[in-house]
Protein backbone atom coordinates (compact mmCIF):
# COMPACT_ATOMS: atom_id res chain seq x y z
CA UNK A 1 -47.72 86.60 -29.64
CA UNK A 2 -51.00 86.10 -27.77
CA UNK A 3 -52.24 87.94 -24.68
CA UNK A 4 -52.56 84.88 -22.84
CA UNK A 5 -49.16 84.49 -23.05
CA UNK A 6 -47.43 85.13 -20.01
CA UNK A 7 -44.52 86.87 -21.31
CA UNK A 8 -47.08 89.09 -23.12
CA UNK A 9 -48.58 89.74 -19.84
CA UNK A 10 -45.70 90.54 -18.21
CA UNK A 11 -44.76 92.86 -20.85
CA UNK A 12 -48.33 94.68 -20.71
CA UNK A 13 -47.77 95.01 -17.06
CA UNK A 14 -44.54 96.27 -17.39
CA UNK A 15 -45.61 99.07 -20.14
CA UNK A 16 -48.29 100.03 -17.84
CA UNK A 17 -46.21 100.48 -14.40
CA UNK A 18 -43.57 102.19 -16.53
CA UNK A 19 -45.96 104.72 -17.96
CA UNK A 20 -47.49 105.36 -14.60
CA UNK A 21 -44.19 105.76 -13.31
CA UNK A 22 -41.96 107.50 -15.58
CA UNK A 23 -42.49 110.16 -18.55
CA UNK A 24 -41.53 110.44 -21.74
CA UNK A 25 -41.76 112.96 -24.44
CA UNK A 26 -41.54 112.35 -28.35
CA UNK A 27 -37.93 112.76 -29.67
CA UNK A 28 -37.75 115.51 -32.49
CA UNK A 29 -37.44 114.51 -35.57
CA UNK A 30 -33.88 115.12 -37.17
CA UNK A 31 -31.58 114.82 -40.07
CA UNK A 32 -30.63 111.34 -40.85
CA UNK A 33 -27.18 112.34 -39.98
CA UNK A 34 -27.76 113.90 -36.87
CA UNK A 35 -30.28 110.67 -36.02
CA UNK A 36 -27.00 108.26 -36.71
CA UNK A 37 -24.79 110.22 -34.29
CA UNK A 38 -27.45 110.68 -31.85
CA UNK A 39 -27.96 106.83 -32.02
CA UNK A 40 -23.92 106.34 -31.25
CA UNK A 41 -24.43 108.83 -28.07
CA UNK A 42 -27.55 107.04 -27.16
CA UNK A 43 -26.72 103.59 -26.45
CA UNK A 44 -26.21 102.75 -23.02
CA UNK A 45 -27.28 106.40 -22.07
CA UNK A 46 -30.26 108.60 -20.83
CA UNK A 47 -31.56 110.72 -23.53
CA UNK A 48 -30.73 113.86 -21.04
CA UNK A 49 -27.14 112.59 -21.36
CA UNK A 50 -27.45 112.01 -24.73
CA UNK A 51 -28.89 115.24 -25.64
CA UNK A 52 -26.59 117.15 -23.94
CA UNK A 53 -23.57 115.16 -25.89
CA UNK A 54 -25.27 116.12 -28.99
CA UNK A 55 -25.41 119.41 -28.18
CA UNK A 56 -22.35 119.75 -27.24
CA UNK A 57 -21.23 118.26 -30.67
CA UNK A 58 -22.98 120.68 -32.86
CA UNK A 59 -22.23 124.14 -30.97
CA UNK A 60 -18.62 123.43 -30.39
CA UNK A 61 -17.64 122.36 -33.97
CA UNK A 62 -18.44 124.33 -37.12
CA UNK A 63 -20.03 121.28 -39.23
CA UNK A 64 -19.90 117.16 -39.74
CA UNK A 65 -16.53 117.67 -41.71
CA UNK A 66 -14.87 119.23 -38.94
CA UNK A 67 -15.90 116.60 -36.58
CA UNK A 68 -14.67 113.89 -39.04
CA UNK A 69 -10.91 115.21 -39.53
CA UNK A 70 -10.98 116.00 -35.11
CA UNK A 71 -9.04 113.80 -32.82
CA UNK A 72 -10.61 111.44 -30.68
CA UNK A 73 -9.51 113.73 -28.03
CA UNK A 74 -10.73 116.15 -29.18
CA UNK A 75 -14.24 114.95 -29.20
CA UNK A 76 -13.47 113.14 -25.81
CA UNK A 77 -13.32 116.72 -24.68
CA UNK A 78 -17.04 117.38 -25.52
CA UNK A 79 -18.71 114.25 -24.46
CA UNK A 80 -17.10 113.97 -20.97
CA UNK A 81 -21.15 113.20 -19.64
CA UNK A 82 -21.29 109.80 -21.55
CA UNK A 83 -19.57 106.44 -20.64
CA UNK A 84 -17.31 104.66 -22.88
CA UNK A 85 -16.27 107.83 -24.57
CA UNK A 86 -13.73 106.75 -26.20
CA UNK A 87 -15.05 104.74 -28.44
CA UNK A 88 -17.70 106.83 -29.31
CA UNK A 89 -15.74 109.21 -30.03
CA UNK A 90 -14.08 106.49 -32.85
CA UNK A 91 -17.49 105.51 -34.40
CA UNK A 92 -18.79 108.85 -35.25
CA UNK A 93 -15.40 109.79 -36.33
CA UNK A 94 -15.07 106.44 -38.57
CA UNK A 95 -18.88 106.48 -39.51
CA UNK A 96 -18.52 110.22 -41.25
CA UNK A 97 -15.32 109.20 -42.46
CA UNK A 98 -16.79 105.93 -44.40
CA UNK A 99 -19.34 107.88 -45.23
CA UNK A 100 -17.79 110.68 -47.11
CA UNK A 101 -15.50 108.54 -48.54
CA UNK A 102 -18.89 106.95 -50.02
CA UNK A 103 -20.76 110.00 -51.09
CA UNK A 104 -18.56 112.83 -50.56
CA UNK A 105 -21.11 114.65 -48.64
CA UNK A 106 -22.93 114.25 -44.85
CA UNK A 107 -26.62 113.91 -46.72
CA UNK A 108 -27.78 110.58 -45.75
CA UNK A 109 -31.39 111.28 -46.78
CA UNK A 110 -30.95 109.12 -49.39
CA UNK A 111 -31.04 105.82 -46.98
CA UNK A 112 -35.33 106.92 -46.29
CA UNK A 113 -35.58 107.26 -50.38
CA UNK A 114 -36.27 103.14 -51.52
CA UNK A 115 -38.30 101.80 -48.62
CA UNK A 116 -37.21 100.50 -45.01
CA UNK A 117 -35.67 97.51 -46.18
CA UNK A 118 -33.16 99.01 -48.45
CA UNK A 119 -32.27 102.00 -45.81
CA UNK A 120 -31.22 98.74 -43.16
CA UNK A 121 -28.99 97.33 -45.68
CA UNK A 122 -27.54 101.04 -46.54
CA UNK A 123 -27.12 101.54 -42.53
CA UNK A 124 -25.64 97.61 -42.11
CA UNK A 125 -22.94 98.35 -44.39
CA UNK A 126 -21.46 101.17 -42.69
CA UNK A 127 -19.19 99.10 -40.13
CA UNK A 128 -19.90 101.41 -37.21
CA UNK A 129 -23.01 100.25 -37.09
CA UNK A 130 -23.97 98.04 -34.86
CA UNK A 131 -27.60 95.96 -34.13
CA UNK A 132 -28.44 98.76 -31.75
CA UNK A 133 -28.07 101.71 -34.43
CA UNK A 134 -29.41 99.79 -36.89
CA UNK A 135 -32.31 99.45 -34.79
CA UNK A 136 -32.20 103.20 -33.93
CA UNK A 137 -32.23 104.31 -37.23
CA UNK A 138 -35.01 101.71 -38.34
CA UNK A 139 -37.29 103.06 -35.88
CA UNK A 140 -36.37 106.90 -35.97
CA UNK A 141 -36.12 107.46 -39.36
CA UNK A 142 -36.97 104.84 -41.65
CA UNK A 143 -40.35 104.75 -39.75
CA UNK A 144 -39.96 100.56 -39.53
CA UNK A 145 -40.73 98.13 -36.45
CA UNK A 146 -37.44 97.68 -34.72
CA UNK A 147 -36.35 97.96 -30.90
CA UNK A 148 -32.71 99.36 -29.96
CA UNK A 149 -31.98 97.10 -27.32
CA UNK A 150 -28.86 97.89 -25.46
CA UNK A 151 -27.04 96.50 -22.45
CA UNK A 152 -29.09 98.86 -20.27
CA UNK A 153 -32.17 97.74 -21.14
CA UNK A 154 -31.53 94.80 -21.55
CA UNK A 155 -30.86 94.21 -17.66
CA UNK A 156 -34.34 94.72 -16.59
CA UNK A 157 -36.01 91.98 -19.16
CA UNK A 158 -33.71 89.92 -18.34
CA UNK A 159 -34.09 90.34 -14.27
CA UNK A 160 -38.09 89.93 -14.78
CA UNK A 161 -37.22 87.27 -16.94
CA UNK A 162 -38.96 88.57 -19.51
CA UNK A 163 -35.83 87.13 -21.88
CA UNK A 164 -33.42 85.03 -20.77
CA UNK A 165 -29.65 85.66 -19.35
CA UNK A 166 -27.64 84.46 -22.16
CA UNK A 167 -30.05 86.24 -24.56
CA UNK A 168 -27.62 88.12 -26.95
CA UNK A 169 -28.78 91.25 -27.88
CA UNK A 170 -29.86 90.68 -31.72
CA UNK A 171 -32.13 87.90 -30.16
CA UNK A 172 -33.63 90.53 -27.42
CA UNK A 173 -34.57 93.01 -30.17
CA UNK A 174 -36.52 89.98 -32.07
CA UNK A 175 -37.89 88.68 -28.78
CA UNK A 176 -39.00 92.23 -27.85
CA UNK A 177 -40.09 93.17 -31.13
CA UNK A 178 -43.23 90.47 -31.07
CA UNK A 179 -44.23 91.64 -27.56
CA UNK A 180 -44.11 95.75 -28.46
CA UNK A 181 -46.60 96.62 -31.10
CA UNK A 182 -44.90 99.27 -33.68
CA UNK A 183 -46.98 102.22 -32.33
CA UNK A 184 -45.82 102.05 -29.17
CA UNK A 185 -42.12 101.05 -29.86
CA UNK A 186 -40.71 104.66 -28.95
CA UNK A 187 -42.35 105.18 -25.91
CA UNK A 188 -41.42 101.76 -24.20
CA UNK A 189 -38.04 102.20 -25.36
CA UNK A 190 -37.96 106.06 -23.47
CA UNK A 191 -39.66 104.74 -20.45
CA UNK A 192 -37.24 101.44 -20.60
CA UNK A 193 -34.05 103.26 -20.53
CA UNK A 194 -34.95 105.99 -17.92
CA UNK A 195 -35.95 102.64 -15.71
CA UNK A 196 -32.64 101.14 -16.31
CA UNK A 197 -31.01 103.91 -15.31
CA UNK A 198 -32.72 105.39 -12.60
CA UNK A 199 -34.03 102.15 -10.46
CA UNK A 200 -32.65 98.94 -12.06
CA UNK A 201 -28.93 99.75 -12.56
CA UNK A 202 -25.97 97.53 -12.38
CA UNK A 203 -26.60 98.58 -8.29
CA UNK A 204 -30.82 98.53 -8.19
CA UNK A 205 -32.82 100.35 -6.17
CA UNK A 206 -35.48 97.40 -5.90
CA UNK A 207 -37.04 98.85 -2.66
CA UNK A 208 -38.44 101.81 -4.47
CA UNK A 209 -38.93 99.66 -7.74
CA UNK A 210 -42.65 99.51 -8.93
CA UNK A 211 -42.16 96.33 -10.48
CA UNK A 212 -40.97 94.54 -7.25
CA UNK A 213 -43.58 92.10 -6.80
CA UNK A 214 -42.90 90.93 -10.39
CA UNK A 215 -39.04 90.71 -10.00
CA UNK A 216 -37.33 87.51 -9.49
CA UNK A 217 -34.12 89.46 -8.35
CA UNK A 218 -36.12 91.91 -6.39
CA UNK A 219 -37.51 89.40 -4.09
CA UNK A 220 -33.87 87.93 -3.87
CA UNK A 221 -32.29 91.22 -3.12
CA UNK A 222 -35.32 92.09 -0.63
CA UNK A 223 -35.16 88.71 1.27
CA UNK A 224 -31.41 89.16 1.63
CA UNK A 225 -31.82 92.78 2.96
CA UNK A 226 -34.09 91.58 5.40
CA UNK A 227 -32.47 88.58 6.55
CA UNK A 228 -28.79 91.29 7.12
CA UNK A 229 -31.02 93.54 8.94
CA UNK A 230 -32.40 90.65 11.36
CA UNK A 231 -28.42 89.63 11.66
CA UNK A 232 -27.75 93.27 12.96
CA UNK A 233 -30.62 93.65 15.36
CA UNK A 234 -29.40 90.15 17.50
């Protein structure tokens, strides 16, 4: 898309106040496997949250197998710093189950060996993936142009109106996807979520939001404060 568009401009802007803002550091590269149930912790969460879940994951069970014949309880038990936990806790059971049942093994290197392409379709079959970890797993390890979009970042676009509100989130990734060159698709993605999370939650902390003056809801939200606190001081 051009830079004269405004959307693209928008976008920029947003990049830029996010980097100035907020840091991020390169994720480490990992496994395939260990990408996959990273990805299912990730969604909807910080990567401190997500890390810790994934730590928690590998030091408390011996191996992959061990997780995949656990309760969901069980692995309840270790990710208690997540949301929606529970079903989680399903997918990366039901994910290493489908998988072995496959291969007979936790290797999934073999999704990077024919090309990006071919790894999506090996990912899309497995039916605990979703459009986010397909996404994920496009960008971290296949090394192709794709943006995990989630609920969580999707609020933000969607309150700068960047995308629109009954955007789904397939259509948010493509949107996003022509306005976020490749190179610089992990970074906005880092600085996105910690955004989401810290300033522009489902309760947003527009008065300390750098990206006020840009923010249809922000000026909402700021007029309204304004007009309650001019209510109190009669």
């Amino acid at each position: 898309m051009a830079a004269g568009n405004p959307k693209q401009k928008l976008v920029d802007h947003l990049f830029s106040i996010l980097n100035k803002n907020f840091t991020s550091q390169l994720p480490p590269q990992r496994e395939v496997i260990d990408e996959v149930v990273y990805g299912i912790l990730r969604e909807n969460a910080t990567s401190e949250n997500a890390d810790a879940a994934f730590n928690q994951l590998i030091t408390q069970f011996i191996d992959w197998n061990e997780i995949r014949v656990s309760t969901v309880q069980e692995l309840c038990d270790v990710l208690f710093m997540l949301s929606d936990v529970g079903p989680r806790a399903q997918r990366i059971i039901s994910l290493l189950q489908e998988w072995f049942s496959l291969t007979y093994s936790y290797d999934m290197q073999d999704i990077t060996s024919k090309g990006v392409k071919e790894g999506v379709r090996k990912i899309a079959r497995l039916q605990a993936a979703n459009d986010y970890l397909q996404a994920w797993i496009t960008q971290r390890s296949l090394g192709g142009h794709a943006l995990p979009i989630d609920e969580s970042t999707l609020r933000p676009l969607v309150r700068l109106e960047i995308l629109d509100s009954e955007t789904s989130i397939s259509q948010a990734r493509t949107s996003m996807e022509h306005l976020i060159p490749k190179a610089k698709g992990i970074q906005f993605i880092e600085l996105l979520t910690d955004f989401s999370h810290q300033l522009c939650s489902d309760q947003p902390a527009c008065q300390d939001c750098p990206m006020l003056a840009d923010c249809p809801v922000g000026q909402q939200n700021k007029k309204k404060t304004g007009e309650s606190k001019r209510k109190k001081s009669k």
